[in-house]
C-alpha atoms as a PDB file:
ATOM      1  CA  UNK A   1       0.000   0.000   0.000  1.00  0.00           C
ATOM      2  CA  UNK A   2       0.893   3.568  -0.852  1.00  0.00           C
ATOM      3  CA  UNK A   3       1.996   5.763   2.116  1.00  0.00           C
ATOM      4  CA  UNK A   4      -0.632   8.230   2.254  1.00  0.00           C
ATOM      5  CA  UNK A   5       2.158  11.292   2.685  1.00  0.00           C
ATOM      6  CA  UNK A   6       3.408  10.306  -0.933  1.00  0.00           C
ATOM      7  CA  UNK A   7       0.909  11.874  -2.773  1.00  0.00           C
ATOM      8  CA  UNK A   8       1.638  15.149  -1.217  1.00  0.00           C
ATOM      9  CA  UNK A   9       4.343  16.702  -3.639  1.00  0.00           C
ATOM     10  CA  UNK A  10       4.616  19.768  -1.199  1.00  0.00           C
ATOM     11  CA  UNK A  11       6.436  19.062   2.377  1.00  0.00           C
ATOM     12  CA  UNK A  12       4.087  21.607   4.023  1.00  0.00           C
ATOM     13  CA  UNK A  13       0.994  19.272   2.771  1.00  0.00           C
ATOM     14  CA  UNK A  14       2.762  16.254   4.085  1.00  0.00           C
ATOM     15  CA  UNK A  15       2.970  18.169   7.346  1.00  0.00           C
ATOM     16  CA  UNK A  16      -0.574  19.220   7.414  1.00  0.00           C
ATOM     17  CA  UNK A  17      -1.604  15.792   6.753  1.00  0.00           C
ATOM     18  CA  UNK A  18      -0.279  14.371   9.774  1.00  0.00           C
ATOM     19  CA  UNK A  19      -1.011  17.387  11.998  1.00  0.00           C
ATOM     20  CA  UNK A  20      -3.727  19.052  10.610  1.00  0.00           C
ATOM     21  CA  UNK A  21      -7.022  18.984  11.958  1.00  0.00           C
ATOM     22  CA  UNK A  22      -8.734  20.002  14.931  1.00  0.00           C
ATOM     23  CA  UNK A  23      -7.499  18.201  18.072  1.00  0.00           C
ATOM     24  CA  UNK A  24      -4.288  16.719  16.513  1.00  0.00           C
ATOM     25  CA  UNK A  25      -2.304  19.689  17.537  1.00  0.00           C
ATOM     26  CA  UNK A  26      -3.659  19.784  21.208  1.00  0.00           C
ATOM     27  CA  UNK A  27      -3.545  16.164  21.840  1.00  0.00           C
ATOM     28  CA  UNK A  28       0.452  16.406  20.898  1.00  0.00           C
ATOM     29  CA  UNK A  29       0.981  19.816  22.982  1.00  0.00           C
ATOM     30  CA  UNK A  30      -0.991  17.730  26.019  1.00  0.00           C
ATOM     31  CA  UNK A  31       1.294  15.312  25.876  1.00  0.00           C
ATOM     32  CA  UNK A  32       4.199  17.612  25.652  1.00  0.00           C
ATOM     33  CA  UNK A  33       3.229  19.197  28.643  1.00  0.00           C
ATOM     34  CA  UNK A  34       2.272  16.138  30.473  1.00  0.00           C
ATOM     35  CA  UNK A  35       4.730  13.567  29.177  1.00  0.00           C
ATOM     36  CA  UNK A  36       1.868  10.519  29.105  1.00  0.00           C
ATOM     37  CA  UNK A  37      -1.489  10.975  29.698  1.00  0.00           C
ATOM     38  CA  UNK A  38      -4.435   8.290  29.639  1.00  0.00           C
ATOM     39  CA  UNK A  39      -7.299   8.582  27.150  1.00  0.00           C
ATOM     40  CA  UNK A  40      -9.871   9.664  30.200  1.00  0.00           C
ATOM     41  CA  UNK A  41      -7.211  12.585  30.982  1.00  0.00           C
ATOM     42  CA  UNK A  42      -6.852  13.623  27.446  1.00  0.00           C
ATOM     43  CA  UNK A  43     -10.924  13.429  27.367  1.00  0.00           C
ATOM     44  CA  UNK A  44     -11.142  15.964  29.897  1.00  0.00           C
ATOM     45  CA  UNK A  45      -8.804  18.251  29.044  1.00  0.00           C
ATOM     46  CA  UNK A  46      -9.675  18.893  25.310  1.00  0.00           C
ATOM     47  CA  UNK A  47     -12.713  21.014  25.605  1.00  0.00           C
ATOM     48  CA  UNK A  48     -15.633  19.537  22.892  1.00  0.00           C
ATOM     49  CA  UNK A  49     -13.832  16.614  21.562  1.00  0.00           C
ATOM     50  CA  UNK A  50     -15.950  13.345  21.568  1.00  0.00           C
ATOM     51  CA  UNK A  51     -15.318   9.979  22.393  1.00  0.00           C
ATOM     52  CA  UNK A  52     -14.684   9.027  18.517  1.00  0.00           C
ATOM     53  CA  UNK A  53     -12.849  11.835  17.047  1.00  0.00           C
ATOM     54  CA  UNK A  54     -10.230  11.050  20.298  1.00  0.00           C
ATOM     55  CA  UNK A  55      -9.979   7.340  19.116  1.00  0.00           C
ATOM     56  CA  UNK A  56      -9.669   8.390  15.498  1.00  0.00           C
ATOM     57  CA  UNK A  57      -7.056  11.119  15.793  1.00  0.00           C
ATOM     58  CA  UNK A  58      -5.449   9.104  18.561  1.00  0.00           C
ATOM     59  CA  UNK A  59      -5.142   6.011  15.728  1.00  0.00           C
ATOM     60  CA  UNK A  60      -3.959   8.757  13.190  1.00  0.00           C
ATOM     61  CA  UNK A  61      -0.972  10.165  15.231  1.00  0.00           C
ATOM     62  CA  UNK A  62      -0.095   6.419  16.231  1.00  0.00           C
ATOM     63  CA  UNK A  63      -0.237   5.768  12.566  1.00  0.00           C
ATOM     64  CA  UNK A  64       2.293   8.362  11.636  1.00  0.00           C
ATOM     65  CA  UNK A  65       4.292   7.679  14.449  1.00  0.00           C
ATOM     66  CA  UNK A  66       3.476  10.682  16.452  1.00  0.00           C
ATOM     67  CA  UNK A  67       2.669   9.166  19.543  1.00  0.00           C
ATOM     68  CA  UNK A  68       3.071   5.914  21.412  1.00  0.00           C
ATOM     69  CA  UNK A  69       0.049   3.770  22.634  1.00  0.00           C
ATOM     70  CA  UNK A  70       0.792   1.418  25.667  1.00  0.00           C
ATOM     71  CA  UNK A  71      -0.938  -1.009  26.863  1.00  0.00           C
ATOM     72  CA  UNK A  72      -0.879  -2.646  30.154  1.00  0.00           C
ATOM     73  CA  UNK A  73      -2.865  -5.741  30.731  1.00  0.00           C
ATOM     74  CA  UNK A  74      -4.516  -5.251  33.608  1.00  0.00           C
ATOM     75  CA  UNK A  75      -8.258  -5.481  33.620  1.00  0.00           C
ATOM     76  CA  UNK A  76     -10.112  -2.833  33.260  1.00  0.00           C
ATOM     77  CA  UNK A  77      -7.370  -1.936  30.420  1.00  0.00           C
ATOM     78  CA  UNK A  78      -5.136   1.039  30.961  1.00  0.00           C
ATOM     79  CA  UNK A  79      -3.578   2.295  28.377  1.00  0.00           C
ATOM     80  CA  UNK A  80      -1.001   5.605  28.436  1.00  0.00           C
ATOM     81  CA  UNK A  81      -0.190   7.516  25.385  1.00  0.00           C
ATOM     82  CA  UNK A  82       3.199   9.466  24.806  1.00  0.00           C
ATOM     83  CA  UNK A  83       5.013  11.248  22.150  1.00  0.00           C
ATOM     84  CA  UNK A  84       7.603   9.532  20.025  1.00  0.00           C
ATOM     85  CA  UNK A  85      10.796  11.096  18.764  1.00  0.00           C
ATOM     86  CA  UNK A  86       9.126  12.254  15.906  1.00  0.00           C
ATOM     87  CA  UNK A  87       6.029  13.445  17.849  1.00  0.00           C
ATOM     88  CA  UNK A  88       9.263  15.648  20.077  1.00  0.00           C
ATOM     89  CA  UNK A  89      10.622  16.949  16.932  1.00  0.00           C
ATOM     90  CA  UNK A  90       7.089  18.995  16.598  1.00  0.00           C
ATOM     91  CA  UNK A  91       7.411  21.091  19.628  1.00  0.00           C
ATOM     92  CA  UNK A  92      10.038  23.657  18.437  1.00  0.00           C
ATOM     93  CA  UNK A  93       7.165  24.246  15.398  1.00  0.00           C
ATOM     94  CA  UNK A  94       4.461  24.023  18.065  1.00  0.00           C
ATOM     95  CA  UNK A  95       5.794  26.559  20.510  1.00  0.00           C
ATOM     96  CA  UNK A  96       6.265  29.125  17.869  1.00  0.00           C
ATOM     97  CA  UNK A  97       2.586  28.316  16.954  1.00  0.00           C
ATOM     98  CA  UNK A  98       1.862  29.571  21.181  1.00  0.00           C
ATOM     99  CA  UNK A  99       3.965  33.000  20.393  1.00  0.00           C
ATOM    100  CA  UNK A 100       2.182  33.633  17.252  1.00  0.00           C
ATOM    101  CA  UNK A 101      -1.011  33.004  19.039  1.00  0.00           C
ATOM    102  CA  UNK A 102      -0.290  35.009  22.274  1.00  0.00           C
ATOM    103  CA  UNK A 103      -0.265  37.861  19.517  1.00  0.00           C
ATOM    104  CA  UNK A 104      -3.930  38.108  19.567  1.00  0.00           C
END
């Protein structure tokens, strides 16, 4: 199967791809902040987001090794997300992001 960044000819398309949307950007600065955080935590913290867009953009980020899923098996399951190298590499863009918004 095709990686899904290849048809982006453009690197700031690639980039948008794996961080654009609404929550991606949040979940990763949570988890900067935070270091690991469970799905309930990241529930409550990210005002508006439901239940299935966390999954979802939680799978995407995993996918595109942003972020780190662990799972302990304990019952009930308790699983702990964290950013990967590549997740870490964001923050430099991310905090620049913060200035440019304090601006307002």
């Amino acid at each position: 199967m095709k990686n899904k960044l290849e048809k982006y000819n453009c690197p700031l398309g690639r980039t948008l791809a794996v961080i654009g949307g609404k929550y991606k950007v949040m979940i990763i600065w949570f988890l900067y902040q935070k270091k690991v955080l469970r799905y309930g935590e990241l529930q409550k913290i990210i005002e508006g987001i439901t239940p299935k867009m966390l999954t979802s953009q939680l799978r995407e980020l995993e996918e595109d090794k942003i972020i780190i899923r662990k799972v302990y098996p304990v019952v009930p399951p308790h699983v702990e997300y964290s950013l990967t190298d590549r997740g870490e590499s964001l923050i430099p863009i991310l905090l620049e992001m913060k200035k440019w918004g304090e601006l307002f």
